[in-house]
C-alpha atoms as a PDB file:
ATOM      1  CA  UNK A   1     -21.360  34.523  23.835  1.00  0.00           C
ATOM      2  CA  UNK A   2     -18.276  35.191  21.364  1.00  0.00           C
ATOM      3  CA  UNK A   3     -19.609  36.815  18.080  1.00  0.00           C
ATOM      4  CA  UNK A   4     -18.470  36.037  14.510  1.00  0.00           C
ATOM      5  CA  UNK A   5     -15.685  38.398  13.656  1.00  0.00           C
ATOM      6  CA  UNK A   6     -15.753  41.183  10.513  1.00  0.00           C
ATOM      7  CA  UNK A   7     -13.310  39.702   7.976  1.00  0.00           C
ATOM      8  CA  UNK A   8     -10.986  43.256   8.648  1.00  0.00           C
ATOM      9  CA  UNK A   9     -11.064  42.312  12.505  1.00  0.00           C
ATOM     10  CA  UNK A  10     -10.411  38.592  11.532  1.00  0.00           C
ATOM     11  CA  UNK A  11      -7.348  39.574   9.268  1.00  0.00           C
ATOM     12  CA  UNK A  12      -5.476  41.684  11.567  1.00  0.00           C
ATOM     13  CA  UNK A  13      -6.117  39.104  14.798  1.00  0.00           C
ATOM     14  CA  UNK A  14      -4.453  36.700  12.416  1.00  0.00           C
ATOM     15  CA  UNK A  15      -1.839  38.760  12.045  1.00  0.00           C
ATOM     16  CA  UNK A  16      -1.250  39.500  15.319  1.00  0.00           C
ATOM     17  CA  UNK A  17      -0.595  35.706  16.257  1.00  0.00           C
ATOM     18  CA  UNK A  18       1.831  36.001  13.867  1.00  0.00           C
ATOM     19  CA  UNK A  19       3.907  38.622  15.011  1.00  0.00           C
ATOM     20  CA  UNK A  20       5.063  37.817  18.163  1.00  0.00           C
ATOM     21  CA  UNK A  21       7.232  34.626  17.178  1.00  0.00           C
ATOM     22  CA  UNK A  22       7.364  35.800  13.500  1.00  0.00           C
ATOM     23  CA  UNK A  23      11.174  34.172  12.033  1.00  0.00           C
ATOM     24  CA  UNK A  24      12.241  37.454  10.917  1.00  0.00           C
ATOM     25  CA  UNK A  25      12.931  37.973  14.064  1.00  0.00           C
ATOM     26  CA  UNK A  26      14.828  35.136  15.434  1.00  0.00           C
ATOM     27  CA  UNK A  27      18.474  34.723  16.278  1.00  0.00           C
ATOM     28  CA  UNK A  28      19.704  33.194  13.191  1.00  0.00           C
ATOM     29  CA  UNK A  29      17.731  35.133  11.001  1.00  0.00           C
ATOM     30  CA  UNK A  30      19.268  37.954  12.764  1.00  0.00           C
ATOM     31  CA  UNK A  31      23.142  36.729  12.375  1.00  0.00           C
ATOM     32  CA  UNK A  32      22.452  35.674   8.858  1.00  0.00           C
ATOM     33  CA  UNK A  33      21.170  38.737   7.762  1.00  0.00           C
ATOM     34  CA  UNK A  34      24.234  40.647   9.671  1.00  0.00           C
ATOM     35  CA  UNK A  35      26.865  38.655   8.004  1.00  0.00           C
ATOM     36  CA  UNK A  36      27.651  36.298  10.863  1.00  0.00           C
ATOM     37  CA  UNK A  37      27.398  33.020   9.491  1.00  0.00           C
ATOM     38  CA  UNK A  38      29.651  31.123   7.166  1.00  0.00           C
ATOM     39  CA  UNK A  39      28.835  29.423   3.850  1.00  0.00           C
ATOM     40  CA  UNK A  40      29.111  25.666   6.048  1.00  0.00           C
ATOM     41  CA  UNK A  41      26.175  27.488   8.053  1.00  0.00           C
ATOM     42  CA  UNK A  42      23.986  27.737   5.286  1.00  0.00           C
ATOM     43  CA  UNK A  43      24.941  24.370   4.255  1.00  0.00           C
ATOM     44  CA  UNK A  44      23.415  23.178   7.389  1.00  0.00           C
ATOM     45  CA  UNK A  45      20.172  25.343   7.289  1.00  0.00           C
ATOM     46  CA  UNK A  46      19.840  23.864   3.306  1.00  0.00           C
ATOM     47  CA  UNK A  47      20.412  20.502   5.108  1.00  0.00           C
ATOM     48  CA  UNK A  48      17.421  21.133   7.307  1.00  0.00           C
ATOM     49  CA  UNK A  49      15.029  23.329   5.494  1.00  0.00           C
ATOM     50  CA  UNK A  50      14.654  20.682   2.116  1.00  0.00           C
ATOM     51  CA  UNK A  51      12.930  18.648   4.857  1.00  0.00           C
ATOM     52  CA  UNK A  52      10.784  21.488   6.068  1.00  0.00           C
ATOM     53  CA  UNK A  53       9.906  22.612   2.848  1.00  0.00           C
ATOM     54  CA  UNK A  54      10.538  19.545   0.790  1.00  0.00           C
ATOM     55  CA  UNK A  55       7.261  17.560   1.760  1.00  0.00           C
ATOM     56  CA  UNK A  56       5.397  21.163   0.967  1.00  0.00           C
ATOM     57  CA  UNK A  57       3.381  19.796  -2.068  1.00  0.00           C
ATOM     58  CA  UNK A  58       2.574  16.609  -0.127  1.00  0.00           C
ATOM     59  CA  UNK A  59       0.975  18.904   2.704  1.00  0.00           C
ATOM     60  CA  UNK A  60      -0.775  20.397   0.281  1.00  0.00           C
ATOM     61  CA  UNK A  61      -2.544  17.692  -1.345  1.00  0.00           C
ATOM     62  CA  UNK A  62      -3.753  16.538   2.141  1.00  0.00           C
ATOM     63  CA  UNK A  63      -5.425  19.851   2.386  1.00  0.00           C
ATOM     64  CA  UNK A  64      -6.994  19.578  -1.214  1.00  0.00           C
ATOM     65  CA  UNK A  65      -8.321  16.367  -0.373  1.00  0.00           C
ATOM     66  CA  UNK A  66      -9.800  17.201   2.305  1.00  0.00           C
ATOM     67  CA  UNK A  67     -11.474  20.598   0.579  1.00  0.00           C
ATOM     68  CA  UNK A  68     -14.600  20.088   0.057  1.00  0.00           C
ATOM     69  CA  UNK A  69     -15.951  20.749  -3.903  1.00  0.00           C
ATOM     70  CA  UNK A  70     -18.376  23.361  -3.346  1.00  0.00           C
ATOM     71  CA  UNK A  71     -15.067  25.456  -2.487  1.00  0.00           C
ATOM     72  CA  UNK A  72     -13.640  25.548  -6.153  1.00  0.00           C
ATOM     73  CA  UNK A  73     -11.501  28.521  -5.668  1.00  0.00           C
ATOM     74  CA  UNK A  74      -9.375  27.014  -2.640  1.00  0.00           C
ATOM     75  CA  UNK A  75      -9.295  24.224  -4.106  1.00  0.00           C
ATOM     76  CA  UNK A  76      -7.976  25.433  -7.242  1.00  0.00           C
ATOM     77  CA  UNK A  77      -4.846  27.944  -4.959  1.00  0.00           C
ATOM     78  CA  UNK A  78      -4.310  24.753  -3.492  1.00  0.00           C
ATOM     79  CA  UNK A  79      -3.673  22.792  -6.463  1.00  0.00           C
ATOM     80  CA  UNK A  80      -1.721  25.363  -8.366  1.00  0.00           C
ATOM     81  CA  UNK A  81       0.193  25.588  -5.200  1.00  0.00           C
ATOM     82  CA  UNK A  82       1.389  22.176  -5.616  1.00  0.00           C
ATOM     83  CA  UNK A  83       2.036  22.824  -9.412  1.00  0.00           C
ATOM     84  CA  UNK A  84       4.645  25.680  -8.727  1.00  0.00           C
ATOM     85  CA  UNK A  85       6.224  23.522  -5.858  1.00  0.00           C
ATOM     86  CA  UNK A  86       6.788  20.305  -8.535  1.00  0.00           C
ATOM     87  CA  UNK A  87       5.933  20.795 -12.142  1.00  0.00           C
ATOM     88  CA  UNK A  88       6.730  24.903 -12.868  1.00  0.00           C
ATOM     89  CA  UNK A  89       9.986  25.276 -14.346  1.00  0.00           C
ATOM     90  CA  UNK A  90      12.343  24.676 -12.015  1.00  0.00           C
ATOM     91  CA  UNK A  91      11.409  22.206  -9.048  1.00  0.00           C
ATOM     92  CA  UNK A  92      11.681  24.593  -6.116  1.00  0.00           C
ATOM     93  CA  UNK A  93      13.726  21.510  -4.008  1.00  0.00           C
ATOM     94  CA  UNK A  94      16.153  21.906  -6.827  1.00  0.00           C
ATOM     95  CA  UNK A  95      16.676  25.533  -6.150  1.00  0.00           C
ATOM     96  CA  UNK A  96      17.519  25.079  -2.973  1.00  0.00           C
ATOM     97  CA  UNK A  97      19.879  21.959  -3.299  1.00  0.00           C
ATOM     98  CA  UNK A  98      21.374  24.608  -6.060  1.00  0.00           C
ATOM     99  CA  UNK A  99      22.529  26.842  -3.470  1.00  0.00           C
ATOM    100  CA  UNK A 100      23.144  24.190  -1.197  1.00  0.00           C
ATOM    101  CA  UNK A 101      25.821  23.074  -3.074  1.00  0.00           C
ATOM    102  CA  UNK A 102      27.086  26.227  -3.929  1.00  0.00           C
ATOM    103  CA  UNK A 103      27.653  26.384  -0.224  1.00  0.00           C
ATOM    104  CA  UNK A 104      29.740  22.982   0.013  1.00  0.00           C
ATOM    105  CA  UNK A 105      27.235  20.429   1.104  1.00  0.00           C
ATOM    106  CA  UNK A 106      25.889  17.989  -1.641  1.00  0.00           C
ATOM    107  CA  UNK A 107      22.056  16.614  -2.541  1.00  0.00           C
ATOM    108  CA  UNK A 108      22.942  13.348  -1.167  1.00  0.00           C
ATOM    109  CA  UNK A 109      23.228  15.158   2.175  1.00  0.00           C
ATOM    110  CA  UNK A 110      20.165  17.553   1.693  1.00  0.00           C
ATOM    111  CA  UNK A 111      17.902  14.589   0.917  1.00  0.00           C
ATOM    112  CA  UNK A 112      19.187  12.327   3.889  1.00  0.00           C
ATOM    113  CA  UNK A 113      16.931  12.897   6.428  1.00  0.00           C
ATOM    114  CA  UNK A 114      19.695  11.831   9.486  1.00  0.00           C
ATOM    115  CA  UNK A 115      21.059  15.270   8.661  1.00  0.00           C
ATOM    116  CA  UNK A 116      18.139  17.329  10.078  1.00  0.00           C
ATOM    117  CA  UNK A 117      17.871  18.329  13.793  1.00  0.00           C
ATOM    118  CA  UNK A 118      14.832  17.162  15.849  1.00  0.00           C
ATOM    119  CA  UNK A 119      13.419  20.634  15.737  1.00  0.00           C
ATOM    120  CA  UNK A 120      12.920  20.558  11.856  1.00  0.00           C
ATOM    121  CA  UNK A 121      11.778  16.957  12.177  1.00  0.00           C
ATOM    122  CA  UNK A 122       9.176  18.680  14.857  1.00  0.00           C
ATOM    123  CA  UNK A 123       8.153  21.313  12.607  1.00  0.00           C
ATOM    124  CA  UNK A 124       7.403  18.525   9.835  1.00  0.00           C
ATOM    125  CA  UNK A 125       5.677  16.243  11.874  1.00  0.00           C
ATOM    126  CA  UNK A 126       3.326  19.034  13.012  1.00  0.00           C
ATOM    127  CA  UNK A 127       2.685  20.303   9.430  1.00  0.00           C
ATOM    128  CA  UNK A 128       2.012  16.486   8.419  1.00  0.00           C
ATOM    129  CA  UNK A 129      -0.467  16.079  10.997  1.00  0.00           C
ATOM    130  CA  UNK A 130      -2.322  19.203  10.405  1.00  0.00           C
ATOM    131  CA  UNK A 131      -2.654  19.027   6.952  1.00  0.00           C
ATOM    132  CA  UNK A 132      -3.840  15.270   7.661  1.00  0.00           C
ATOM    133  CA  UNK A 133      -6.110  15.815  10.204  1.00  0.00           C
ATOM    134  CA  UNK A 134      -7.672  19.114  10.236  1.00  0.00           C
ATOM    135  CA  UNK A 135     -10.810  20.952   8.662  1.00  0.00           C
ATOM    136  CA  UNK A 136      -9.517  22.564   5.359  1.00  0.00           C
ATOM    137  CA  UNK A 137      -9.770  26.124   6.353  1.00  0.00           C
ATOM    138  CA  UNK A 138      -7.709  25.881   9.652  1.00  0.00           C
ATOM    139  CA  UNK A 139      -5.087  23.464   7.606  1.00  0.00           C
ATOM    140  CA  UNK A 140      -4.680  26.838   5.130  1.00  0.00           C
ATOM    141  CA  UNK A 141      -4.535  28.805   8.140  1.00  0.00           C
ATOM    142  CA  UNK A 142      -1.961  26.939   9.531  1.00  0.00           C
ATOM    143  CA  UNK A 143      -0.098  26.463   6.669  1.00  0.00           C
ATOM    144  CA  UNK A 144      -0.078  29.211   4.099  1.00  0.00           C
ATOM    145  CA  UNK A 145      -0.739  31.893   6.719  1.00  0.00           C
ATOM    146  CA  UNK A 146       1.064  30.732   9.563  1.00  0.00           C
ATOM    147  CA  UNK A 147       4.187  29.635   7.997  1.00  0.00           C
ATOM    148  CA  UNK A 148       4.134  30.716   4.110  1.00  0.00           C
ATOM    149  CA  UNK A 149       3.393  34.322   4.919  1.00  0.00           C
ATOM    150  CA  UNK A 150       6.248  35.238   6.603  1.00  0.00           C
ATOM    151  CA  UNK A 151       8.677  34.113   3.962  1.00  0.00           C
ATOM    152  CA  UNK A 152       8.606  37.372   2.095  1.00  0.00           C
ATOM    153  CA  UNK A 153       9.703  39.429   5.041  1.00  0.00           C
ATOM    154  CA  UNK A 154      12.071  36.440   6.238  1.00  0.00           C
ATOM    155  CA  UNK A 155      13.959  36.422   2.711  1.00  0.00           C
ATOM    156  CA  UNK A 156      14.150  40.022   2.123  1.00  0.00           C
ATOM    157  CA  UNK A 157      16.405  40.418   5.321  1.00  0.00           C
ATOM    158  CA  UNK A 158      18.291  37.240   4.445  1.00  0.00           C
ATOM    159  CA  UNK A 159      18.923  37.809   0.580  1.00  0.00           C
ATOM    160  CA  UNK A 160      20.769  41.330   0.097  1.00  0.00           C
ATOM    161  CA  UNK A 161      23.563  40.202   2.654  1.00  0.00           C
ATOM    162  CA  UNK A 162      24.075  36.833   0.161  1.00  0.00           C
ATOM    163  CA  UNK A 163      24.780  39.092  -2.910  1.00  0.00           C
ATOM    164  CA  UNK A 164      26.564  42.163  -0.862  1.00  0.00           C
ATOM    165  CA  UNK A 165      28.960  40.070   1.070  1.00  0.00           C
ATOM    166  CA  UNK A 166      28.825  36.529   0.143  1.00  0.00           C
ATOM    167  CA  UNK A 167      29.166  37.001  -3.468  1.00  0.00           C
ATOM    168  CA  UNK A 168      26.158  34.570  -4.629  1.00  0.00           C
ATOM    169  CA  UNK A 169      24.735  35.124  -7.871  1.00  0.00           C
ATOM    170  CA  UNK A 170      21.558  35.337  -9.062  1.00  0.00           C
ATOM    171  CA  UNK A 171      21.212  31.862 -10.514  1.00  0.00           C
ATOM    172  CA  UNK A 172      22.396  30.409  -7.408  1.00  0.00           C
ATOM    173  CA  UNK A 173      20.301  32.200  -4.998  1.00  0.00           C
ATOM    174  CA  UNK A 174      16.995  31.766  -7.287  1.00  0.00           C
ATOM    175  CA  UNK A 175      15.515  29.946  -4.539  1.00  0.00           C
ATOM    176  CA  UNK A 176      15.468  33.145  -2.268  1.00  0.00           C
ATOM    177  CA  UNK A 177      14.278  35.581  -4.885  1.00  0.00           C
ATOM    178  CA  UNK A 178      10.991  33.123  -6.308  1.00  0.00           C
ATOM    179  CA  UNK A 179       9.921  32.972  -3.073  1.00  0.00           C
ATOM    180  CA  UNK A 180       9.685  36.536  -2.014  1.00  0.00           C
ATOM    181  CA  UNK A 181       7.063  36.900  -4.853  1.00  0.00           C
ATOM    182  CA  UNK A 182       5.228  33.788  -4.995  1.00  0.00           C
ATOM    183  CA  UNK A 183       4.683  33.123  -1.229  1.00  0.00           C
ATOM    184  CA  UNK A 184       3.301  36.849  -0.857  1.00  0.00           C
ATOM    185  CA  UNK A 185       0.863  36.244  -3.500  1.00  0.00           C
ATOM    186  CA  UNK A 186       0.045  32.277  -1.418  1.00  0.00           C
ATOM    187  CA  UNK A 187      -0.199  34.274   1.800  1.00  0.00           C
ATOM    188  CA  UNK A 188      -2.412  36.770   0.219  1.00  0.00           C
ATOM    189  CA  UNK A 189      -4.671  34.221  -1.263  1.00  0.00           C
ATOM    190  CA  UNK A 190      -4.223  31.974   1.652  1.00  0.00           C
ATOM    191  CA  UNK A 191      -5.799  35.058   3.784  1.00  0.00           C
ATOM    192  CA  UNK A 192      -8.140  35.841   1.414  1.00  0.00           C
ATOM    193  CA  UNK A 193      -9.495  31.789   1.638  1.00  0.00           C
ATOM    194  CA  UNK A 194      -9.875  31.943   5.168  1.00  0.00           C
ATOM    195  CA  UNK A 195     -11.449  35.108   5.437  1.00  0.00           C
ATOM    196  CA  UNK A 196     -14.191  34.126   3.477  1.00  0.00           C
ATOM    197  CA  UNK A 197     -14.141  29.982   4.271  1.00  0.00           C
ATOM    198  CA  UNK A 198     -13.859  30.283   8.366  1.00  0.00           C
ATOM    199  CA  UNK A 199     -17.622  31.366   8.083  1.00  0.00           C
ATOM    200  CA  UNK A 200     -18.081  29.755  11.918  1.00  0.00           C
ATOM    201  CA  UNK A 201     -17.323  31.573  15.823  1.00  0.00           C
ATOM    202  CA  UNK A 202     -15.437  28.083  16.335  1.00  0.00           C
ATOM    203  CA  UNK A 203     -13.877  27.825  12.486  1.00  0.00           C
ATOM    204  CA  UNK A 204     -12.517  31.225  13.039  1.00  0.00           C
ATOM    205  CA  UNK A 205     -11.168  30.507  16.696  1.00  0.00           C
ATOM    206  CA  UNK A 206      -9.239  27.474  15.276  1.00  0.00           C
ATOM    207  CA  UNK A 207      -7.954  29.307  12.701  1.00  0.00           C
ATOM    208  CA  UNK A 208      -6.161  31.886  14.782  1.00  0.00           C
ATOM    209  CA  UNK A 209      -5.113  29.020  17.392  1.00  0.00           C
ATOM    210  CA  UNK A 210      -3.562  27.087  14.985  1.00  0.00           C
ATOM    211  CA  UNK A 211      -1.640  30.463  13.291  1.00  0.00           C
ATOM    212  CA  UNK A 212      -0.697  31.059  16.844  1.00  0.00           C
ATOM    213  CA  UNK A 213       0.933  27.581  16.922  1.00  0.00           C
ATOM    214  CA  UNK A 214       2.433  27.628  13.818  1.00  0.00           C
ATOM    215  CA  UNK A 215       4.256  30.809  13.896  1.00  0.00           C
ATOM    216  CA  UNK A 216       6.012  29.413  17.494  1.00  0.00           C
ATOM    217  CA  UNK A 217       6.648  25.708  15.489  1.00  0.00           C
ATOM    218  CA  UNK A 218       8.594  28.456  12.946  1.00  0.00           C
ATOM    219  CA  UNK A 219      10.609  30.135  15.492  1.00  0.00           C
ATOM    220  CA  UNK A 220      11.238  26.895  17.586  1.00  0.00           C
ATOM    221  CA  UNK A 221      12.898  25.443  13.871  1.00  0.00           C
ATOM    222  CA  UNK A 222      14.990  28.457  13.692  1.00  0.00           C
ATOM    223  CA  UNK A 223      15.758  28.673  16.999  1.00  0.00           C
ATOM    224  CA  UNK A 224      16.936  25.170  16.564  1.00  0.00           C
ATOM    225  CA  UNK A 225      19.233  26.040  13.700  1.00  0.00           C
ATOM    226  CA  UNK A 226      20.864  28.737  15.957  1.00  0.00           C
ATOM    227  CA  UNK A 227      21.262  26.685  19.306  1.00  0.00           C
ATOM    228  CA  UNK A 228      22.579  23.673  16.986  1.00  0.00           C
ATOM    229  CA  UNK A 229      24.543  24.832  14.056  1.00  0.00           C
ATOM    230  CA  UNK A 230      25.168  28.454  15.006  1.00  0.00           C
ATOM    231  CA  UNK A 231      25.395  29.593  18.952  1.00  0.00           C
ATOM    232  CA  UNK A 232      28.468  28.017  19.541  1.00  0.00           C
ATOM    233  CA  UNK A 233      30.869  28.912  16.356  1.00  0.00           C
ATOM    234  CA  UNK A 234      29.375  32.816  17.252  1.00  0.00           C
ATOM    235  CA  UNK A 235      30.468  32.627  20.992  1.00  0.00           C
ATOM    236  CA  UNK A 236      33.777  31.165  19.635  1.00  0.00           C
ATOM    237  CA  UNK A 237      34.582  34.365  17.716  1.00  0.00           C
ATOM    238  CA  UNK A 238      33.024  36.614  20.098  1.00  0.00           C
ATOM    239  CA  UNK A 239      35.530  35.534  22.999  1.00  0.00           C
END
């Protein structure tokens, strides 16, 4: 009969379904953070992740519906969570339609959802539908550990090559920078509430399932970037 796991054994299992399909590793991660890709490519991955990101604070408030009082201090991450993603001091969505249009596309494009490929669309869907449907704990594990963590290490190989060769600026590459501090501090209180809220053999199963899941709905998003924006204009210069 499976055993409740020690939160230390519990942490790194979760990170270990992470790390096999973890973005940072991915093709167009790769060529971006090489210098591969053009400004219009970035325009496109804007294009796509406003509606991965975008709905964020909607996610959310699923999740803090479904949280159950007694658990004030989730509820509370989750809440301020949704306060940094809309009502902080600069609209996160607005960051990234800022560099967006640095890059030549325009918000009317961002926000028009024909403009996304069917893998982002997947990778919404899916984060729609956990948030709605599951227990609160394996929602936050799906969410804010599965897909929130990785954004630190994600950005930090993405962001040097946008000042060093691109020539952004600071102001228009905000978005990247705000999010390598605030989603390590989510992920770290994201681990810390499941840790301590997956109290169950069967809570604590789901929860690594689903982080399992949602690190491969990452990588299948940005392998969909790469097969549809990317693979061919690389293969064009290559030969």
């Amino acid at each position: 009969m499976a055993e409740l796991l020690t939160k230390d054994e519990f942490r790194k299992q979760l990170e270990e379904a992470i790390k096999g399909n973890h973005s940072q590793k991915a093709p167009f991660t790769e060529a971006w953070a090489t210098g591969k890709l053009s400004r219009e490519h970035f325009a496109r991955w804007a294009e796509n992740h406003y509606h991965y990101v975008g709905p964020f604070a909607d996610y959310l408030a699923y999740i803090y519906a479904h949280t159950p009082e007694k658990y004030t201090e989730a509820k509370d991450f989750t809440l301020q969570n949704m306060y940094e993603e809309e009502l902080a001091a600069d609209r996160h969505t607005d960051l990234l339609i800022r560099f967006a249009e640095t890059c030549g596309t325009t918000r009317e494009r961002v926000e028009n959802p024909e403009n996304m490929a069917p893998t982002t669309l997947g990778l919404q869907s899916w984060c729609y539908s956990i948030a709605m449907r599951e227990n609160f704990v394996v929602a936050t594990a799906a969410l804010v550990v599965g897909l929130e963590s990785q954004v630190p290490d994600i950005y930090r190989k993405q962001t040097p090559i946008l000042r060093e060769k691109y020539g952004f600026d600071d102001e228009q590459i905000e978005f990247f920078d705000l999010h390598i501090v605030s989603d390590e501090i989510h992920g770290e209180r994201g681990y810390k509430i499941v840790l301590e809220c997956a109290d169950t053999v069967e809570l604590q199963q789901k929860c690594l399932d689903v982080v399992r899941t949602g690190a491969k709905m990452r990588r299948m998003y940005m392998d969909g970037l790469y097969n549809t924006y990317v693979a061919k204009d690389l293969e064009t210069v290559q030969s």
